[in-house]
Protein backbone atom coordinates (compact mmCIF):
# COMPACT_ATOMS: atom_id res chain seq x y z
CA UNK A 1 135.45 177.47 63.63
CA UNK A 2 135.61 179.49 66.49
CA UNK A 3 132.23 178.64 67.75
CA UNK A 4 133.30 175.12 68.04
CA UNK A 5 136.76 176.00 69.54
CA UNK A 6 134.96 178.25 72.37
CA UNK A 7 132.30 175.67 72.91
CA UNK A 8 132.41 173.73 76.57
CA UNK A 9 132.78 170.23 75.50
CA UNK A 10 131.30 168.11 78.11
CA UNK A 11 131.61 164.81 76.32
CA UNK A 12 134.27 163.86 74.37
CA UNK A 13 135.61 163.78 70.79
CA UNK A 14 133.00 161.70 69.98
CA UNK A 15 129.96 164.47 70.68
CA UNK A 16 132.35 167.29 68.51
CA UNK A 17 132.28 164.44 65.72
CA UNK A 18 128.08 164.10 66.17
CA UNK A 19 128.25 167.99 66.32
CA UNK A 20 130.38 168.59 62.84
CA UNK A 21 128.24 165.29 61.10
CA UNK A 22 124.68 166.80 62.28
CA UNK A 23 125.99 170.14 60.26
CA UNK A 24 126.79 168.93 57.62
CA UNK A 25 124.07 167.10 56.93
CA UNK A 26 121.76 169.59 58.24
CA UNK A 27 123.61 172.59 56.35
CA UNK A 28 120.84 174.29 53.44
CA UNK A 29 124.47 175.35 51.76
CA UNK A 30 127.52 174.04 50.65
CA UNK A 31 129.25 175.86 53.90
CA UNK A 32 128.21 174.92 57.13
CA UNK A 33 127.00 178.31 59.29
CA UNK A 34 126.86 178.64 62.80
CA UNK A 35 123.13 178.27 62.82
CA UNK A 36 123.35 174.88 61.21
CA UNK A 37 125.94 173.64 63.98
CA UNK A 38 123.26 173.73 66.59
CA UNK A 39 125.79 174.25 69.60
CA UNK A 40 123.80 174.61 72.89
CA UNK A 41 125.70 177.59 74.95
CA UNK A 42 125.70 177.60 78.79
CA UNK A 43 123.46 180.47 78.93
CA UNK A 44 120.67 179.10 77.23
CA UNK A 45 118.10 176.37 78.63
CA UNK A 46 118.35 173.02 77.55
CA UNK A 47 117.84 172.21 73.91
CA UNK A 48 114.27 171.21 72.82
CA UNK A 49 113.42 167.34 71.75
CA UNK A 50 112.57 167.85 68.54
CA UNK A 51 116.08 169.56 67.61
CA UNK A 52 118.17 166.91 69.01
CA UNK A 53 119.29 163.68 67.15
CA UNK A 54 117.92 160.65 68.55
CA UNK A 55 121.66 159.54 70.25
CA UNK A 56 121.39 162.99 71.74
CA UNK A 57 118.04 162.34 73.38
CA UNK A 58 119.61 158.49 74.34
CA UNK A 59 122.69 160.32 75.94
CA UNK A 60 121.05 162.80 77.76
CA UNK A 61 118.13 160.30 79.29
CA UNK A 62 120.95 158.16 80.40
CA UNK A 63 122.88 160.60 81.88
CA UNK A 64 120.01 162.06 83.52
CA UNK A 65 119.23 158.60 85.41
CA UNK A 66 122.83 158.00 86.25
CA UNK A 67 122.68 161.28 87.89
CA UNK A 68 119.73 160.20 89.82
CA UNK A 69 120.68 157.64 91.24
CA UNK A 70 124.03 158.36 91.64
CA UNK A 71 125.92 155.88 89.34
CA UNK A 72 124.02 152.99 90.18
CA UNK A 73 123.80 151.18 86.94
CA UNK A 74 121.37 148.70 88.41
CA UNK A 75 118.76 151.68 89.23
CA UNK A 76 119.59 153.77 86.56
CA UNK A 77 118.92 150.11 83.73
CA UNK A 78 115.78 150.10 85.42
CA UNK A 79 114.31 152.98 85.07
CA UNK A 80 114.90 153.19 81.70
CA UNK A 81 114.17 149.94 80.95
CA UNK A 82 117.28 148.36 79.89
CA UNK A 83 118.57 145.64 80.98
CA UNK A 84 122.30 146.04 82.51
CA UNK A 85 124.39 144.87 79.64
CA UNK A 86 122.40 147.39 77.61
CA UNK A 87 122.94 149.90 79.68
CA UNK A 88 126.55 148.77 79.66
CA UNK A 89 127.10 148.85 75.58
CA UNK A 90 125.25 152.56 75.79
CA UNK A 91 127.69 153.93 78.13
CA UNK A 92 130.71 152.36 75.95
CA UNK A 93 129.22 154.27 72.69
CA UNK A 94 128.62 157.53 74.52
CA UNK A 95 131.74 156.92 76.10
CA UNK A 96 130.18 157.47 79.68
């Protein structure tokens, strides 16, 4: 509990709620350890592909193009090879 307390969210209730689901689900017990919450602390580098959930790896690509090119939805849909209104819906789920 106080792992998840302590932990910097940088998304909203909706990544705490994709945090606690992903644990249980993932826990090899009937009580869910730290090790099977997966939180990602500040001091270590970013977490590797294959232990994210695919909405994870979504979330972080888009953020990752809105950051490069600076909030331009246009550019960002592009590159990733959405169209717009895709883009759009994506940033409504992720709450972005």
């Amino acid at each position: 509990m106080q792992a998840l307390v302590d932990n910097p969210w940088q998304g909203n209730v909706r990544e705490l709620n994709h945090v606690v689901e992903r644990a249980v689900l993932m826990a090899q017990e009937n009580v869910v350890k730290l090790r099977d919450l997966a939180l990602r602390s500040g001091r270590e580098g970013p977490t590797r592909l294959d232990e994210m959930s695919l909405e994870e790896v979504e979330e972080t690509l888009i953020r990752k193009a809105l950051a490069k090119y600076d909030g331009n939805v246009s550019h960002a849909s592009n590159a990733l090879g959405l169209s717009r209104s895709a883009l759009y819906r994506r940033l409504q789920r992720y709450g972005l």
